[in-house]
Structure formats: C-alpha cells, structure tokens
Protein backbone atom coordinates (compact mmCIF):
# COMPACT_ATOMS: atom_id res chain seq x y z
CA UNK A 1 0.00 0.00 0.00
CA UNK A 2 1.73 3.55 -0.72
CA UNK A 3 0.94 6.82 1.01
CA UNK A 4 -2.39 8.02 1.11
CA UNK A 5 -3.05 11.48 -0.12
CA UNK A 6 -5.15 14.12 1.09
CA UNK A 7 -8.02 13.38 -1.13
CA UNK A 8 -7.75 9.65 -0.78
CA UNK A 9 -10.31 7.47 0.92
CA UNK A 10 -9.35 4.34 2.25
CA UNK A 11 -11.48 0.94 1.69
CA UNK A 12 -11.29 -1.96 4.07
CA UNK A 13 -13.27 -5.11 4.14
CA UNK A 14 -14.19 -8.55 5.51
CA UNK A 15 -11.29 -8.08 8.56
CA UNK A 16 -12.50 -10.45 10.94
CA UNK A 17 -10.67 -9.31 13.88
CA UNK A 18 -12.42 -11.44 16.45
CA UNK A 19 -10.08 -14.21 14.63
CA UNK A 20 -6.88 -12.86 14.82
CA UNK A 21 -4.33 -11.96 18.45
CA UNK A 22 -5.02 -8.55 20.22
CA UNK A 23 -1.69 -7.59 18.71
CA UNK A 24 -2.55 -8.28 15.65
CA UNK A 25 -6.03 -5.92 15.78
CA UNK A 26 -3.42 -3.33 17.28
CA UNK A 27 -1.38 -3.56 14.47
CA UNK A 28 -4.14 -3.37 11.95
CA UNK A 29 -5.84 -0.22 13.92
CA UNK A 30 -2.35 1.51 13.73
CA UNK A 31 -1.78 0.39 10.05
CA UNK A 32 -5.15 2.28 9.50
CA UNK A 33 -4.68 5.25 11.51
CA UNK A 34 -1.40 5.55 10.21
CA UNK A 35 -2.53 6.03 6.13
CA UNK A 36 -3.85 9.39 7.24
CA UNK A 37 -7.06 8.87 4.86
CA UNK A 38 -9.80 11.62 4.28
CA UNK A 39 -12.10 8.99 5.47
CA UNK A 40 -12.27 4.99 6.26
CA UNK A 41 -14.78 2.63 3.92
CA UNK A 42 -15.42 -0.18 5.44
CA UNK A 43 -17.81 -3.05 3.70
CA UNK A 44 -18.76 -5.51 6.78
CA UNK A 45 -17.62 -8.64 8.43
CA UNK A 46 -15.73 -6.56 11.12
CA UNK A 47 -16.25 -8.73 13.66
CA UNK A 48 -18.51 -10.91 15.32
CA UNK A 49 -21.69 -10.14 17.38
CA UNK A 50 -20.05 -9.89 20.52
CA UNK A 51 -17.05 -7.83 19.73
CA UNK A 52 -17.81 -5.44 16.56
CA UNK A 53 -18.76 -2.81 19.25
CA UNK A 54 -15.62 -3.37 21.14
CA UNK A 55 -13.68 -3.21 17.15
CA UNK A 56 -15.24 -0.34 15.73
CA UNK A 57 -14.61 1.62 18.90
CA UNK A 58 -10.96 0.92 18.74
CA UNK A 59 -10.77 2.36 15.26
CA UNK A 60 -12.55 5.21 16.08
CA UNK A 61 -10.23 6.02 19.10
CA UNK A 62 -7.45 5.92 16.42
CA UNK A 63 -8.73 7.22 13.36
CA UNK A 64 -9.01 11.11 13.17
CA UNK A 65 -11.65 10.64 10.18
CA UNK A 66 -15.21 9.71 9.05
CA UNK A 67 -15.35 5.44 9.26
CA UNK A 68 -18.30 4.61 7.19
CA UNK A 69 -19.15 1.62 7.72
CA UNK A 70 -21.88 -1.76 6.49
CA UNK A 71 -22.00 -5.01 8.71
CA UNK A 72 -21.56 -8.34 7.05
CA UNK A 73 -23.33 -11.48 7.77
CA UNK A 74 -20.35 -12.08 10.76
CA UNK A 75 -21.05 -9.18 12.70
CA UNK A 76 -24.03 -10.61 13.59
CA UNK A 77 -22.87 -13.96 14.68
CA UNK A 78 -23.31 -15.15 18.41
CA UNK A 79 -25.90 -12.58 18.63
CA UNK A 80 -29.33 -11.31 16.86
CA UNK A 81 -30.00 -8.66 14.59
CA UNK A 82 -32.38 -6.77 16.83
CA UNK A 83 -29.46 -6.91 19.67
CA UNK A 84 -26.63 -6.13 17.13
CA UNK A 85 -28.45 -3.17 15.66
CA UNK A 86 -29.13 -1.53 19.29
CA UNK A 87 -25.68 -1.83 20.67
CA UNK A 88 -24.15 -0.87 17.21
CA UNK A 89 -26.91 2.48 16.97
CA UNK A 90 -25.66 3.90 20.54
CA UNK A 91 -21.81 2.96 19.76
CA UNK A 92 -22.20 5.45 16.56
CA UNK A 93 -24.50 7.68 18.98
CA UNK A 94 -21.69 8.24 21.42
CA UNK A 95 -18.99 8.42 19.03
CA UNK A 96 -19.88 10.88 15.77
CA UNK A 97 -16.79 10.09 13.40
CA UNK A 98 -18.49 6.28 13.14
CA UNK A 99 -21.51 6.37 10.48
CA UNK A 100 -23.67 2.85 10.17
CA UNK A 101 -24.61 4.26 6.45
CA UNK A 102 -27.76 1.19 6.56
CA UNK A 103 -28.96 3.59 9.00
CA UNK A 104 -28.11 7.60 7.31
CA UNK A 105 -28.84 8.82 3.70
CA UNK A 106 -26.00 9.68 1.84
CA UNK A 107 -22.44 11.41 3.05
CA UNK A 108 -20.60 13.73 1.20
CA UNK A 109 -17.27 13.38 0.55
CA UNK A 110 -16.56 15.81 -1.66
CA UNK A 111 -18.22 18.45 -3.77
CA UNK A 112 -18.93 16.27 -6.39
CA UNK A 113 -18.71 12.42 -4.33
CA UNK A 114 -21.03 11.06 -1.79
CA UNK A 115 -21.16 7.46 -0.42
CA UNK A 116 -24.32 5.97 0.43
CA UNK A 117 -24.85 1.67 1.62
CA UNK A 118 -26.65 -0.63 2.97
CA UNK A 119 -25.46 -3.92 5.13
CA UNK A 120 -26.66 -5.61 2.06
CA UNK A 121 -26.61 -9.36 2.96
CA UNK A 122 -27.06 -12.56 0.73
CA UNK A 123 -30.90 -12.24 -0.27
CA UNK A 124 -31.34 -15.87 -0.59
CA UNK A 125 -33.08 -15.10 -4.28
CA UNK A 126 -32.65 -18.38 -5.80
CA UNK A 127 -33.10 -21.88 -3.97
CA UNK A 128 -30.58 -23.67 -2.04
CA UNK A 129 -29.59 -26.54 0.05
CA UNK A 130 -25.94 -25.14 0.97
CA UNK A 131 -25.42 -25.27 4.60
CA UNK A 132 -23.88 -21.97 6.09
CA UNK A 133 -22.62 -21.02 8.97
CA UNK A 134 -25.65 -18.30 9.63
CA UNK A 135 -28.22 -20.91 9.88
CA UNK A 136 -25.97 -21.46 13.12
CA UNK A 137 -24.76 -18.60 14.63
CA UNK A 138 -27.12 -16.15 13.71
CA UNK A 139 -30.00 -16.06 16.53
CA UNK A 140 -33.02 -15.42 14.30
CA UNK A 141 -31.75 -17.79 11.27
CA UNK A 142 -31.00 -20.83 13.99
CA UNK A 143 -34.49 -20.48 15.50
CA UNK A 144 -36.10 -21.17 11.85
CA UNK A 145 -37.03 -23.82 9.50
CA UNK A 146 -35.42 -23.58 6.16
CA UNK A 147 -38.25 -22.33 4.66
CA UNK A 148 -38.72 -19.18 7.14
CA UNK A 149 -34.86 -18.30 6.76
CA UNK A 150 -35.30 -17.66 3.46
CA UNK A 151 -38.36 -15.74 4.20
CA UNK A 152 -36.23 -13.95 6.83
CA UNK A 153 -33.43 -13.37 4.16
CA UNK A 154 -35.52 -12.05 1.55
CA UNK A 155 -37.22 -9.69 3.62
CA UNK A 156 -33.87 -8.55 4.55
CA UNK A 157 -32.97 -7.73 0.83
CA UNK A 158 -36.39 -6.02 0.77
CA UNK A 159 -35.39 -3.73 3.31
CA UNK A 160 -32.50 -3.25 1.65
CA UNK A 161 -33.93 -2.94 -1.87
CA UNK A 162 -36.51 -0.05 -0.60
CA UNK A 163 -32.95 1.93 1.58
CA UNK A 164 -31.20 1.86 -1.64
CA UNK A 165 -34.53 3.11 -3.82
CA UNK A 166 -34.91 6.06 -1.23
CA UNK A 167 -31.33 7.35 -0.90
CA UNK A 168 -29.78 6.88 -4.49
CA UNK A 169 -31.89 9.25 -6.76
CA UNK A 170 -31.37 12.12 -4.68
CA UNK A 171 -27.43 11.25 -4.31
CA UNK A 172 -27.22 10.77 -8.25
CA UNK A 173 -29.04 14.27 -8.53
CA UNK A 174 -26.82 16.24 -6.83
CA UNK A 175 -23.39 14.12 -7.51
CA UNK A 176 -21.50 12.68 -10.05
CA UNK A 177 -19.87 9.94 -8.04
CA UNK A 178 -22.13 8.13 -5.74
CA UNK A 179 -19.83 5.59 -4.14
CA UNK A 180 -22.25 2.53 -2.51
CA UNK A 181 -20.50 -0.10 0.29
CA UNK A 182 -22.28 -2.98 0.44
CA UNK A 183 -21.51 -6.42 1.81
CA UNK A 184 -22.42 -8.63 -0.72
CA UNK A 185 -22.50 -8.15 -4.32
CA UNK A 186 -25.48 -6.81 -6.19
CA UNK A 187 -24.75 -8.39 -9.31
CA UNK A 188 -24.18 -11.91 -10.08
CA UNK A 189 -21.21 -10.87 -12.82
CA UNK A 190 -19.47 -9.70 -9.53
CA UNK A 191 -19.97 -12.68 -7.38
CA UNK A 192 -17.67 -15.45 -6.57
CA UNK A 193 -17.61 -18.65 -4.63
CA UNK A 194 -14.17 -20.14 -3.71
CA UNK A 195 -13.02 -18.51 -6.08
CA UNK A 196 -14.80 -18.98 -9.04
CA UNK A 197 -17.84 -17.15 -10.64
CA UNK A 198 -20.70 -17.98 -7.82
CA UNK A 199 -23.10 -21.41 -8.99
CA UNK A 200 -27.01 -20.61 -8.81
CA UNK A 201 -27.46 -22.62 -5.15
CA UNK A 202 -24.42 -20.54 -4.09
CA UNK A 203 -26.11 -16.96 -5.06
CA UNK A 204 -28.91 -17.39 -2.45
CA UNK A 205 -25.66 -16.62 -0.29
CA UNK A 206 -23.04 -14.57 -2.08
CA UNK A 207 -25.66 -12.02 -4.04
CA UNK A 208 -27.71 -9.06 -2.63
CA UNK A 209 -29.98 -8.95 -6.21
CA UNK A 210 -32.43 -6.64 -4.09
CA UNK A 211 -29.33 -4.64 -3.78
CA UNK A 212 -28.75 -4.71 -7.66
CA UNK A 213 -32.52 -3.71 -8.53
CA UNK A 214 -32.52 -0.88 -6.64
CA UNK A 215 -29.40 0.13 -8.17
CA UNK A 216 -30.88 -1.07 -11.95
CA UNK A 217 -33.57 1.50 -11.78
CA UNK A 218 -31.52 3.73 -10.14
CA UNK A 219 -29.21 4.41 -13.02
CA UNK A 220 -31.66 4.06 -15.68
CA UNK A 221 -33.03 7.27 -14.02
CA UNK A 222 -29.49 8.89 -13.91
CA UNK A 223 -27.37 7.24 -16.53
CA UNK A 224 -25.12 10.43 -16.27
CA UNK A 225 -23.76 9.83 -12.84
CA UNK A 226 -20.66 7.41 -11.94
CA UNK A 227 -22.03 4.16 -9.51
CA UNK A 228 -19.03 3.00 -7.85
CA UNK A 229 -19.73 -0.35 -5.63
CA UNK A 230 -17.40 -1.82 -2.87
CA UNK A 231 -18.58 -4.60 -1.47
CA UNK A 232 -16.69 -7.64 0.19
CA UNK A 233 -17.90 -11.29 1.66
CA UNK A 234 -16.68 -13.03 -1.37
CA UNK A 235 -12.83 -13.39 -0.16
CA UNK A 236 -11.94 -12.80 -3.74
CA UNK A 237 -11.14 -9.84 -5.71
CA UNK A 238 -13.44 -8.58 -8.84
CA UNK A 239 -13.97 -5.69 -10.73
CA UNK A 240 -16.14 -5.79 -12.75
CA UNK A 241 -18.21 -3.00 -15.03
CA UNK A 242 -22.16 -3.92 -15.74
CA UNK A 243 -23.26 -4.06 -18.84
CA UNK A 244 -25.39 -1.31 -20.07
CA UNK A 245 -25.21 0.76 -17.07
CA UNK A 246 -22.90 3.38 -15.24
CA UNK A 247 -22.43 0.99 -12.47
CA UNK A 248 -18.73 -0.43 -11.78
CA UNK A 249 -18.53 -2.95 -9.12
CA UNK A 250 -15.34 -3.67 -6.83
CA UNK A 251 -14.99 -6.62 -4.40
CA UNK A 252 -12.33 -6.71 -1.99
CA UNK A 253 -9.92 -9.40 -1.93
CA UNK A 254 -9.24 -9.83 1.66
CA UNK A 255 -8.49 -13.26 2.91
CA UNK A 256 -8.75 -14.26 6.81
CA UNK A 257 -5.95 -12.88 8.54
CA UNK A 258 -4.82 -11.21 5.95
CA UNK A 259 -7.20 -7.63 4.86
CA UNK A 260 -6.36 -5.77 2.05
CA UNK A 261 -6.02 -2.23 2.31
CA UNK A 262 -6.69 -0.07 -0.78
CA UNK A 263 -6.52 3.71 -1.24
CA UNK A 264 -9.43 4.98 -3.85
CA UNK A 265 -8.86 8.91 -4.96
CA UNK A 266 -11.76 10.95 -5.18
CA UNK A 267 -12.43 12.78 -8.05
C-alpha cells in the first residue's frame, strides 16, 4: 500500500478481527490510523456479534476521520439482529466520526462524491440446500425452519432494496460519483464462490440482487452519474463494469488474517 493522499479514501473489508491476536487488531488499527485517509470505507464482516462494538470503537479512538461503515453477515454472529443493531446504533451515537450508512442517507465526501450503503446481505433469491454457517450462529436464522430463513433473508434484501430506492436518486441528482458499500455483491457478474464465478445454489448466499434492482432503476433514471460499488464477503477480488449501465462494481480481496487495504482517490 503507498501513502495516502489528502483526497484519498481508504477501503477496508471482511477483517475479521475477532479471529486474529489482540496484537494483531493493534497492528491493523495503527496500520489504518497511520494512512492518514480523508475517510475509512469499510464493507462488513468486522467482527462478530459480541465484539464489533468493542472493534469499531478501537478504530474510532485511532482514526481522526469519518469510518463509514456496512455489517456483514459475521457481525451478527453469536448474537441477533435486533441486539446487534441496538448496541451498534448507541456505539455510533456516542462516538460521531463512526456512520452505520444502513442507517443515514447519503455522506458527502466531496463536492462532487457522496457514499451511500446498505449492510446488504445474501438475499437468498434463488433456492438452495448449501449449509452456512448463519443458519448457526445467527439467533433469528438458527431459531427457523429452512423455509422461514429464506423468508427472513428475503425480507432482509427487501429492506435493503426499498434503503437503496430512497437514498440513491437524490445522491445521483446532486453528484457525479455516488460511491455505494455494500456487503455482498449486487450483481451476479461480480460474485464469486471459492473462487470462481458464484453457482445458482451458491447466489442465495453470495448475491444481494435486491441490492442490484434498486441500483438497476436507479441508473436508468441517472445514466449520467458514476455508480461505484465496494462490497466484500466473497474473499476474492473482482472488478467488474455492468453491462449497459454506469455501475462499476469492486470486491475486496481480503483473505482471513490477511485484509487488504486499498486507497481509492476521489475525483
């Protein structure tokens, strides 16, 4: 990673640090304090349930800039959504440089970029048998038949779906840039699953298509704007531009242990 510059945002993603040492969170908080960035991205999975309070605090102690932030399907685990969204709500309530964007409408960056999200979680769209580790640890999917989680997960996306459809056409009006975090992908062109472009029983997981809709109509509506998504959860790297639109999606690469730090410019 070289030095940031003043009009340089940096993006993190999927970082996990309730699986790695205390020094090695340290480290990673001081790597991220240290790049100096005009603000801090991140696009979920910062933790788990029980600790992605105690983790976002810690990089707002040491980051003297806006962290806007998404959760991923992990910062939920151990926990509930109800009991996850209250503690993480009066976390960014006592401490104003954190933003939870699924809660705000859009935050300018610059005169002529704005980032707007949405946690953005696999929409379970398209039917499948795969076994994940959120029918586990996530309270309200473990309490559920099969049937009902995916009734849980798409009304998820819903919500999600009707955030994005609210905040978007007023960003695109007034910006050219509208950068959107999101954990998973909105676009199956984007999505990946070990590695390789994601299978249809793997989508229901690794694709936020309520995300993608949203987006869709959005840019038929402003086709003069620039969409730039970041979005994570896949643990590989894409970038990838959708076809007859002005959206551009970019998933991070970061592996378990290992995040990747990148440094966007604004224009």
């Amino acid at each position: 990673m070289t030095d940031s510059h003043p009009s340089d945002v940096l993006w993190l993603s999927d970082l996990h640090l309730n699986l790695v040492e205390a020094s090695l969170v340290q480290e990673i908080v001081e790597k991220v304090a240290a790049t100096n960035p005009r603000a801090v991205l991140i696009t979920g999975d910062i933790s788990d349930g029980l600790r992605v309070t105690k983790h976002l605090r810690a990089l707002s102690r040491a980051v003297n800039a806006p962290i806007l932030f998404v959760c991923g399907n992990h910062d939920y685990y151990h926990s509930s959504f109800a009991q996850v969204t209250k503690r993480v709500q009066a976390l960014c309530e006592r401490n104003r440089n954190l933003v939870w964007l699924t809660r705000m409408g859009h935050v300018e960056l610059s005169a002529t970029t704005c980032v707007v999200g949405h946690d953005a979680l696999g929409d379970g769209r398209t039917d499948s048998d795969m076994d994940i580790s959120d029918f586990l640890w996530i309270k309200d999917l473990a309490e559920l038949s099969h049937e009902d989680r995916f009734k849980l997960l798409r009304a998820r996306g819903e919500e999600c779906r009707k955030h994005l459809a609210e905040v978007l056409p007023p960003a695109l009006a007034r910006y050219e840039h509208v950068i959107v975090l999101l954990h998973a992908p909105p676009f199956a062109e984007a999505s990946r699953f070990r590695g390789r472009p994601s299978s249809r029983e793997s989508l229901a997981h690794y694709l936020c298509a309520s995300a993608g809709e949203a987006m869709w109509q959005a840019s038929i509506a402003h086709p003069r704007a620039d969409i730039h998504v970041l979005c994570g959860h896949c643990h590989y790297g894409a970038d990838v531009a959708i076809p007859g639109t002005n959206i551009h999606v970019s998933v991070n690469g970061s592996d378990y242990h290992h995040p990747e730090f990148r440094l966007l410019s604004l224009r």
